[in-house]
PDB file of N, CA and C in Angstrom:
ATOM      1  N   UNK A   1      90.529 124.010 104.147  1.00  0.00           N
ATOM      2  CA  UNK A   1      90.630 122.659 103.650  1.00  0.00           C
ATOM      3  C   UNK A   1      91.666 122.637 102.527  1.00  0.00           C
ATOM      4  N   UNK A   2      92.449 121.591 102.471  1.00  0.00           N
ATOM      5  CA  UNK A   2      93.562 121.703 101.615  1.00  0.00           C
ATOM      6  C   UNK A   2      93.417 121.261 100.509  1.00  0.00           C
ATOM      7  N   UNK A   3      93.684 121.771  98.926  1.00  0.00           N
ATOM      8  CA  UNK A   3      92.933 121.276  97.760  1.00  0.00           C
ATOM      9  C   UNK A   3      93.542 119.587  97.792  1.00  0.00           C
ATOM     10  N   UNK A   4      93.108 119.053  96.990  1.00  0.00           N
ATOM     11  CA  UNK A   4      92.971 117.644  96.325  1.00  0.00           C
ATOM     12  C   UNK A   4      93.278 117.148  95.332  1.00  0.00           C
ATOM     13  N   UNK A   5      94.479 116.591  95.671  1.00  0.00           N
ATOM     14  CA  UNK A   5      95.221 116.394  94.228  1.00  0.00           C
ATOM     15  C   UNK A   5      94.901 115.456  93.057  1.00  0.00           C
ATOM     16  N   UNK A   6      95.271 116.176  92.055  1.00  0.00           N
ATOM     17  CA  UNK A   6      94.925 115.001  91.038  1.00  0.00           C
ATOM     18  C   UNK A   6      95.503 113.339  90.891  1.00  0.00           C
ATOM     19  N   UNK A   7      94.768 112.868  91.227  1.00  0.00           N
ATOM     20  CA  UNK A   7      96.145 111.524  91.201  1.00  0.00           C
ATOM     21  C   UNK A   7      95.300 110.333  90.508  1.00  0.00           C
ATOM     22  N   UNK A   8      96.470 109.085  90.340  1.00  0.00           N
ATOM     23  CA  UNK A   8      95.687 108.015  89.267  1.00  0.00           C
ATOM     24  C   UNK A   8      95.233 107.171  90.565  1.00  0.00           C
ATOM     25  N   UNK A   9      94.658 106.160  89.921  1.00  0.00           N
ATOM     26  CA  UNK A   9      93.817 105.043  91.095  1.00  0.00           C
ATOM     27  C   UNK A   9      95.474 104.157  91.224  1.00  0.00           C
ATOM     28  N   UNK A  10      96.317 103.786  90.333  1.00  0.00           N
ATOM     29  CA  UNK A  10      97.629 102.922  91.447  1.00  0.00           C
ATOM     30  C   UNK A  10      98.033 104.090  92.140  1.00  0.00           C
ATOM     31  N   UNK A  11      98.050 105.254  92.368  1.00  0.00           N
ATOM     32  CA  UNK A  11      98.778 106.124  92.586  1.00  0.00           C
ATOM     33  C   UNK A  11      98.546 105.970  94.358  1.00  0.00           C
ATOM     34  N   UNK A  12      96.764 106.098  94.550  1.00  0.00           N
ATOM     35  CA  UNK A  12      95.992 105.862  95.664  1.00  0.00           C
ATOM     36  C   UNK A  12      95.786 104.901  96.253  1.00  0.00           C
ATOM     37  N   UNK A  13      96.000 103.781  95.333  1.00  0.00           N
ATOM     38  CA  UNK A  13      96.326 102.168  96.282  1.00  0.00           C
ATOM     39  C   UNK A  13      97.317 102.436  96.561  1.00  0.00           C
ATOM     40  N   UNK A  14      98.493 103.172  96.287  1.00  0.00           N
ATOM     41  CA  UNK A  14     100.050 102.820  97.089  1.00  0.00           C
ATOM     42  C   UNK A  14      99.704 103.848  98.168  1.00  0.00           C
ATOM     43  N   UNK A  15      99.450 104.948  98.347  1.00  0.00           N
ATOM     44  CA  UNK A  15      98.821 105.857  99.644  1.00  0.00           C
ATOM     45  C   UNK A  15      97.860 105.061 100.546  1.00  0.00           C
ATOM     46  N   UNK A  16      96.857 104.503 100.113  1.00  0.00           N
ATOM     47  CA  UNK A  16      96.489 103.802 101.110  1.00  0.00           C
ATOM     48  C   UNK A  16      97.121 102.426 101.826  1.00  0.00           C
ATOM     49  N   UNK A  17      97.438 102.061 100.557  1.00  0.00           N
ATOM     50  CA  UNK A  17      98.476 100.810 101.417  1.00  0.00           C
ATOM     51  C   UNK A  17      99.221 101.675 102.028  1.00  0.00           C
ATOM     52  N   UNK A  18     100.236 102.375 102.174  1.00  0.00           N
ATOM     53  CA  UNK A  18     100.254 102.986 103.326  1.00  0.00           C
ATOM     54  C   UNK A  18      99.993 103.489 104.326  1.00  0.00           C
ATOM     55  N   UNK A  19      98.589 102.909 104.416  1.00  0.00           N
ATOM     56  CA  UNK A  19      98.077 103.200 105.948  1.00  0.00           C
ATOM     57  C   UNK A  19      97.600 101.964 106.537  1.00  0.00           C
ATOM     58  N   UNK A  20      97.681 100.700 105.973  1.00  0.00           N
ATOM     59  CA  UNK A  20      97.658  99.066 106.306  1.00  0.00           C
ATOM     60  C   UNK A  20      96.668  98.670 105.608  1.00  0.00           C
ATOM     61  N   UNK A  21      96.237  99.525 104.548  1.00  0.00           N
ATOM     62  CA  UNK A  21      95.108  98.744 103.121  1.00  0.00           C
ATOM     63  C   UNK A  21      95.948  97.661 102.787  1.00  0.00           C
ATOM     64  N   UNK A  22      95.087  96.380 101.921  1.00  0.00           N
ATOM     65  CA  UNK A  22      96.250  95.709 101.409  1.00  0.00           C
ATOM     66  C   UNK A  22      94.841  95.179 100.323  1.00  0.00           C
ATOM     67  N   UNK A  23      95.387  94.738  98.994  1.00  0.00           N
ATOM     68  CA  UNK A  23      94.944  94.424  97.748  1.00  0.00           C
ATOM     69  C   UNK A  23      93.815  93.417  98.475  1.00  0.00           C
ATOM     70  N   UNK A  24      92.522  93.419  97.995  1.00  0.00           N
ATOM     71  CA  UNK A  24      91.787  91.957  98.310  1.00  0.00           C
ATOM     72  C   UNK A  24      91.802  91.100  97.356  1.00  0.00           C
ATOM     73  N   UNK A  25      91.187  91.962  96.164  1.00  0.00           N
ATOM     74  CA  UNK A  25      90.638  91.146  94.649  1.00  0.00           C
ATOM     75  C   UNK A  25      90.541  92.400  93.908  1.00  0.00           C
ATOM     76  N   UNK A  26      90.543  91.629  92.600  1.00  0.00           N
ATOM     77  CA  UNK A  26      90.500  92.844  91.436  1.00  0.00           C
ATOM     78  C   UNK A  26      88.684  92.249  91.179  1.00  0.00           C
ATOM     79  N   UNK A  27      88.145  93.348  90.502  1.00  0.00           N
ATOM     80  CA  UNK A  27      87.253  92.928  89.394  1.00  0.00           C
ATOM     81  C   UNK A  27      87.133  93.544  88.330  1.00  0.00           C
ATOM     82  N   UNK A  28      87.433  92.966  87.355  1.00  0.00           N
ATOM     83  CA  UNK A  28      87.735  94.498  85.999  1.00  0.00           C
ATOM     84  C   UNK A  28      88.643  95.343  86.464  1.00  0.00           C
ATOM     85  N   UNK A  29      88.483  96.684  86.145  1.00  0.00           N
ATOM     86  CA  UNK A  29      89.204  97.515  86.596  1.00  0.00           C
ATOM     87  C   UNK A  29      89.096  98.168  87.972  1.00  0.00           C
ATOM     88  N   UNK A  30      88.454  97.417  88.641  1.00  0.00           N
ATOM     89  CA  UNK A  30      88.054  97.822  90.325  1.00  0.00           C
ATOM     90  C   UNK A  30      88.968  97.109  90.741  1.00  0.00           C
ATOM     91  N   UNK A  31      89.988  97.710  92.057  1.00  0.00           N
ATOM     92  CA  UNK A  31      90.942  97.194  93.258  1.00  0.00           C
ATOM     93  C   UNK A  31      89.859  96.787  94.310  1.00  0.00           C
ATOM     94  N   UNK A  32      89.742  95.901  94.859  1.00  0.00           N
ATOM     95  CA  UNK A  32      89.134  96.346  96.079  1.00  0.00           C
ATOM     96  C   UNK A  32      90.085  95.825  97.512  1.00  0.00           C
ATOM     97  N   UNK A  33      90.243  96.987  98.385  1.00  0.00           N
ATOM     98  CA  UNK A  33      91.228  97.085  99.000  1.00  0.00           C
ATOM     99  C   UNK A  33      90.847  96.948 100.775  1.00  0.00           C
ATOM    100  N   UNK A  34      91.237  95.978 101.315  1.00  0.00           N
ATOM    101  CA  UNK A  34      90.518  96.094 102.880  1.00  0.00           C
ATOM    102  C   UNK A  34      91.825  95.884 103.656  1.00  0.00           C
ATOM    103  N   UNK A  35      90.935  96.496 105.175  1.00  0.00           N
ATOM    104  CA  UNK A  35      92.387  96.365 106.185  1.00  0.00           C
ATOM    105  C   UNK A  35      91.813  95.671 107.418  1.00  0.00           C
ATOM    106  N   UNK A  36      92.692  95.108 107.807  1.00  0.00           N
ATOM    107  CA  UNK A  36      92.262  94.142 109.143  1.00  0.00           C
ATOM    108  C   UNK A  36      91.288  94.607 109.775  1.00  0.00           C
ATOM    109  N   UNK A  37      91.065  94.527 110.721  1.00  0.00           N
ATOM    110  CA  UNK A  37      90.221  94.955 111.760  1.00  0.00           C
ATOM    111  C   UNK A  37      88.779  96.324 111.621  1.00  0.00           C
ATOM    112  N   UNK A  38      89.102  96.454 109.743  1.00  0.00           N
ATOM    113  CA  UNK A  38      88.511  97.927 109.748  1.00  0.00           C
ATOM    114  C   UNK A  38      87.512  97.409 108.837  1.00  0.00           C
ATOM    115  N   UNK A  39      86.375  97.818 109.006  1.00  0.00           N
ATOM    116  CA  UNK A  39      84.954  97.250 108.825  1.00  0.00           C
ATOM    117  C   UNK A  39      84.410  97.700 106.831  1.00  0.00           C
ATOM    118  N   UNK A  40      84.985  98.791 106.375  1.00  0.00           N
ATOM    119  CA  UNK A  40      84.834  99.014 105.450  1.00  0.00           C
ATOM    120  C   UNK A  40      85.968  98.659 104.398  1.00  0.00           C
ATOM    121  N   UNK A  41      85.386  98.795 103.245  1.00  0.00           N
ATOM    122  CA  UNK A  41      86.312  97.978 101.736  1.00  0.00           C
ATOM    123  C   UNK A  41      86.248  99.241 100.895  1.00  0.00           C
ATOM    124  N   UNK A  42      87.428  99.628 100.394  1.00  0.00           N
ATOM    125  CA  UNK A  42      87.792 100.557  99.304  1.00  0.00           C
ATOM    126  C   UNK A  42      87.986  99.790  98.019  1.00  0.00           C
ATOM    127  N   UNK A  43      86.913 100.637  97.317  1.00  0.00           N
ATOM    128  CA  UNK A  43      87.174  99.930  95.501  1.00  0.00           C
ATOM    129  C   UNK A  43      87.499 100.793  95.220  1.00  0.00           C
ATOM    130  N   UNK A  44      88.566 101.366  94.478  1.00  0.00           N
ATOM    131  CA  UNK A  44      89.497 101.828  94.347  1.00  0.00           C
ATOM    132  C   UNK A  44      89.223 101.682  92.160  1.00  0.00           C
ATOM    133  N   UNK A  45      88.882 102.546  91.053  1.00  0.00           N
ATOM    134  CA  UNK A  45      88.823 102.268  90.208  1.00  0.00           C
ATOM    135  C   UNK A  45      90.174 102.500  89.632  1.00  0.00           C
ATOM    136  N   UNK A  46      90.437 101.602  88.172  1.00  0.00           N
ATOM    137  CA  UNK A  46      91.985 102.170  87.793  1.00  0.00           C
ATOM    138  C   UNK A  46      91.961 101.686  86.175  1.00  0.00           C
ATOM    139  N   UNK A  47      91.986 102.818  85.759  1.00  0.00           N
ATOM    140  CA  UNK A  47      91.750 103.394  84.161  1.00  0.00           C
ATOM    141  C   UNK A  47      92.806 103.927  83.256  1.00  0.00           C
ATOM    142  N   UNK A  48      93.366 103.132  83.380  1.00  0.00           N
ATOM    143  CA  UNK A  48      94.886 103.000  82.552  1.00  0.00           C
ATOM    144  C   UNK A  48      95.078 104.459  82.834  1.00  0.00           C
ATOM    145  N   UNK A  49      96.155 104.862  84.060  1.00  0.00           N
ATOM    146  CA  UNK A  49      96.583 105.857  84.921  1.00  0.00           C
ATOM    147  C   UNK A  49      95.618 107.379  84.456  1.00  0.00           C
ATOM    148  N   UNK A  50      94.249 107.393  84.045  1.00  0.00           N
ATOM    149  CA  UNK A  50      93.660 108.703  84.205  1.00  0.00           C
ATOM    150  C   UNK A  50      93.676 109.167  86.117  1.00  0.00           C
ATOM    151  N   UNK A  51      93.324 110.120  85.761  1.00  0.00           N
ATOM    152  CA  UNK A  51      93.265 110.720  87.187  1.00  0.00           C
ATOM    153  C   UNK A  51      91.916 110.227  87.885  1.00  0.00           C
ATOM    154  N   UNK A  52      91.724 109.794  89.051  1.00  0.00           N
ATOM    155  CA  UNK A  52      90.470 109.902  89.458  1.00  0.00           C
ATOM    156  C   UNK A  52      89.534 111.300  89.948  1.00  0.00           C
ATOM    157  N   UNK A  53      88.778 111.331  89.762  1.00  0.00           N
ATOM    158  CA  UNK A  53      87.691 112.292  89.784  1.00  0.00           C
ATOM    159  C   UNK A  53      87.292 112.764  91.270  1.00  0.00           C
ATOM    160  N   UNK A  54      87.454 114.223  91.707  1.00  0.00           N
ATOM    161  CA  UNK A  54      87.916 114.608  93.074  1.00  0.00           C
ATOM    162  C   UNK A  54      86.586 114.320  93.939  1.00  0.00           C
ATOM    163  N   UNK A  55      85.845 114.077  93.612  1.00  0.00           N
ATOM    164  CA  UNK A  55      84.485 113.334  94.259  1.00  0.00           C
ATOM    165  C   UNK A  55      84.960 111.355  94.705  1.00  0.00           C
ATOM    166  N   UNK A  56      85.170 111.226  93.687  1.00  0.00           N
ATOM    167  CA  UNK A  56      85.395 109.600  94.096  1.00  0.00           C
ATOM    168  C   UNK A  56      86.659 109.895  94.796  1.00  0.00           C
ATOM    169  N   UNK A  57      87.698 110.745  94.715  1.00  0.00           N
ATOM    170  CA  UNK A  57      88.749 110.207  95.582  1.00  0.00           C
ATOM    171  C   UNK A  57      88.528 110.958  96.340  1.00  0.00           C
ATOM    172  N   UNK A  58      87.636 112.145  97.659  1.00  0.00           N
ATOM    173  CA  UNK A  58      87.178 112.449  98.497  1.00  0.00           C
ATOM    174  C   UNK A  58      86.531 111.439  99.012  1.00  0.00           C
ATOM    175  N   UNK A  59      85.639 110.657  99.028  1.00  0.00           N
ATOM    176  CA  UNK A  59      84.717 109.388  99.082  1.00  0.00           C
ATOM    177  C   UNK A  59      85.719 108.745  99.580  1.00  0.00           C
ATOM    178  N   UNK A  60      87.082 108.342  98.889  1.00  0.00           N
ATOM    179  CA  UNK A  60      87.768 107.264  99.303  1.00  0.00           C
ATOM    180  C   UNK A  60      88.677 107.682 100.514  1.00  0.00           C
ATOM    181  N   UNK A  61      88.907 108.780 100.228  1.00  0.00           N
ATOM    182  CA  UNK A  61      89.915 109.179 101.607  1.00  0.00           C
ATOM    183  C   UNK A  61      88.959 109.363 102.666  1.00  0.00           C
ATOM    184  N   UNK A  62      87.704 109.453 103.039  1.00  0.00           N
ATOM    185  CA  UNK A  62      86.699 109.651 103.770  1.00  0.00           C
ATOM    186  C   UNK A  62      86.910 107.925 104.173  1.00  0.00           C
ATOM    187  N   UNK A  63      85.941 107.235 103.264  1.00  0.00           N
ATOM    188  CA  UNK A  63      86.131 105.981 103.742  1.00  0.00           C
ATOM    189  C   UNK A  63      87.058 105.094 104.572  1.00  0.00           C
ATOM    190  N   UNK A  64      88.185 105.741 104.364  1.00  0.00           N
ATOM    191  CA  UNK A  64      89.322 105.062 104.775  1.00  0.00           C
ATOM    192  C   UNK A  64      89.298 105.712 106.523  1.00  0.00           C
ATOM    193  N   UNK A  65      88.887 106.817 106.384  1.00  0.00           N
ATOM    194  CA  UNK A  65      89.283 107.396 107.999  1.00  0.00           C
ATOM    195  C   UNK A  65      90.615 108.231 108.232  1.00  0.00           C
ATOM    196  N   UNK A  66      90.351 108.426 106.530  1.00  0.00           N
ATOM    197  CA  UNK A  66      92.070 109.704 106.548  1.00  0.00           C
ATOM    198  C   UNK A  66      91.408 111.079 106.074  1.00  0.00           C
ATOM    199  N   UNK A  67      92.269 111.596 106.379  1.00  0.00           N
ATOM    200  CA  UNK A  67      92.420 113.312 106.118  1.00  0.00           C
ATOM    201  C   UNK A  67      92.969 113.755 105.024  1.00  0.00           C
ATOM    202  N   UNK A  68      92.476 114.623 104.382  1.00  0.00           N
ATOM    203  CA  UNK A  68      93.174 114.757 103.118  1.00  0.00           C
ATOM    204  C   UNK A  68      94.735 115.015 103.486  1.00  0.00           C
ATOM    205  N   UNK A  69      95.043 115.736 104.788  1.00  0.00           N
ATOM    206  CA  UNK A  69      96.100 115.985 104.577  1.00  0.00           C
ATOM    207  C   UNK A  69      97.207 114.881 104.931  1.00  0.00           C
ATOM    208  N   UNK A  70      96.127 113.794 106.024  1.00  0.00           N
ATOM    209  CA  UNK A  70      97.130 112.377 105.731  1.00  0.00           C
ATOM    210  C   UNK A  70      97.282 111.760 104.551  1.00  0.00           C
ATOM    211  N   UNK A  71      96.692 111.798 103.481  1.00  0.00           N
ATOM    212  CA  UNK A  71      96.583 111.190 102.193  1.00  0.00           C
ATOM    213  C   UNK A  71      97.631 111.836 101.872  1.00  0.00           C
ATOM    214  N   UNK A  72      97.543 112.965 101.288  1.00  0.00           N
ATOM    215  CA  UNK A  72      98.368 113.968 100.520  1.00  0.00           C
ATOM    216  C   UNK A  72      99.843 113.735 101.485  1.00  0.00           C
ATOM    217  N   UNK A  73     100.145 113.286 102.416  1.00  0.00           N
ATOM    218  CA  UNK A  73     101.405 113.234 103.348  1.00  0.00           C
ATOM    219  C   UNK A  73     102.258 111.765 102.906  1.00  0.00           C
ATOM    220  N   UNK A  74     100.702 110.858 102.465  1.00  0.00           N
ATOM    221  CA  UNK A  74     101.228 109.301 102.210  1.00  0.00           C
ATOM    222  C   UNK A  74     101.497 109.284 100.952  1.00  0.00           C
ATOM    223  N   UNK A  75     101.489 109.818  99.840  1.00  0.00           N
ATOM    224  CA  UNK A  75     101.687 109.906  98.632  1.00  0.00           C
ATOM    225  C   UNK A  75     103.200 110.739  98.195  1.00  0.00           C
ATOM    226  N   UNK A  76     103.521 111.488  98.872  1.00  0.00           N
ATOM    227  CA  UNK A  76     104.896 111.851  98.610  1.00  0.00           C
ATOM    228  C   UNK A  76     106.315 110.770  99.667  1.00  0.00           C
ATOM    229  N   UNK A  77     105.771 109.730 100.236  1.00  0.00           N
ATOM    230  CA  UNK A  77     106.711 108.630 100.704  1.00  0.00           C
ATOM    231  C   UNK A  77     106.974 107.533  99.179  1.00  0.00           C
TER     232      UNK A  77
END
């Protein structure tokens, strides 16, 4: 399994918008991020660029139906 990078929460909305996420609504500091046809919603937290915590952003790349190593592939575009 390939480690998991440290990254901020805009860092991971622009990776997932790269896979057809698109912004819904903010609340506070929660994104929450949905894609057409796909049944689940990513809240996405964002804490003036700290890193997110490799549990919540495992959770989120899970949720989404990506692979770490598609994540980690969408983040260096």
């Amino acid at each position: 399994m390939p480690e998991l990078p440290r990254v901020s929460g805009k860092d991971a909305i622009a990776a997932f918008e790269a896979h057809g996420f698109v912004l819904d609504r903010i609340r506070g500091s929660h994104h929450v991020l949905k894609k057409p046809g796909y049944m689940f919603v990513l809240t996405v937290p964002v804490h003036a660029n700290r890193p997110l915590k490799t549990g919540t952003l495992r959770g989120l790349i899970r949720g989404a139906g990506l692979t770490v190593e598609e994540f980690v592939a969408s983040l260096s575009q």
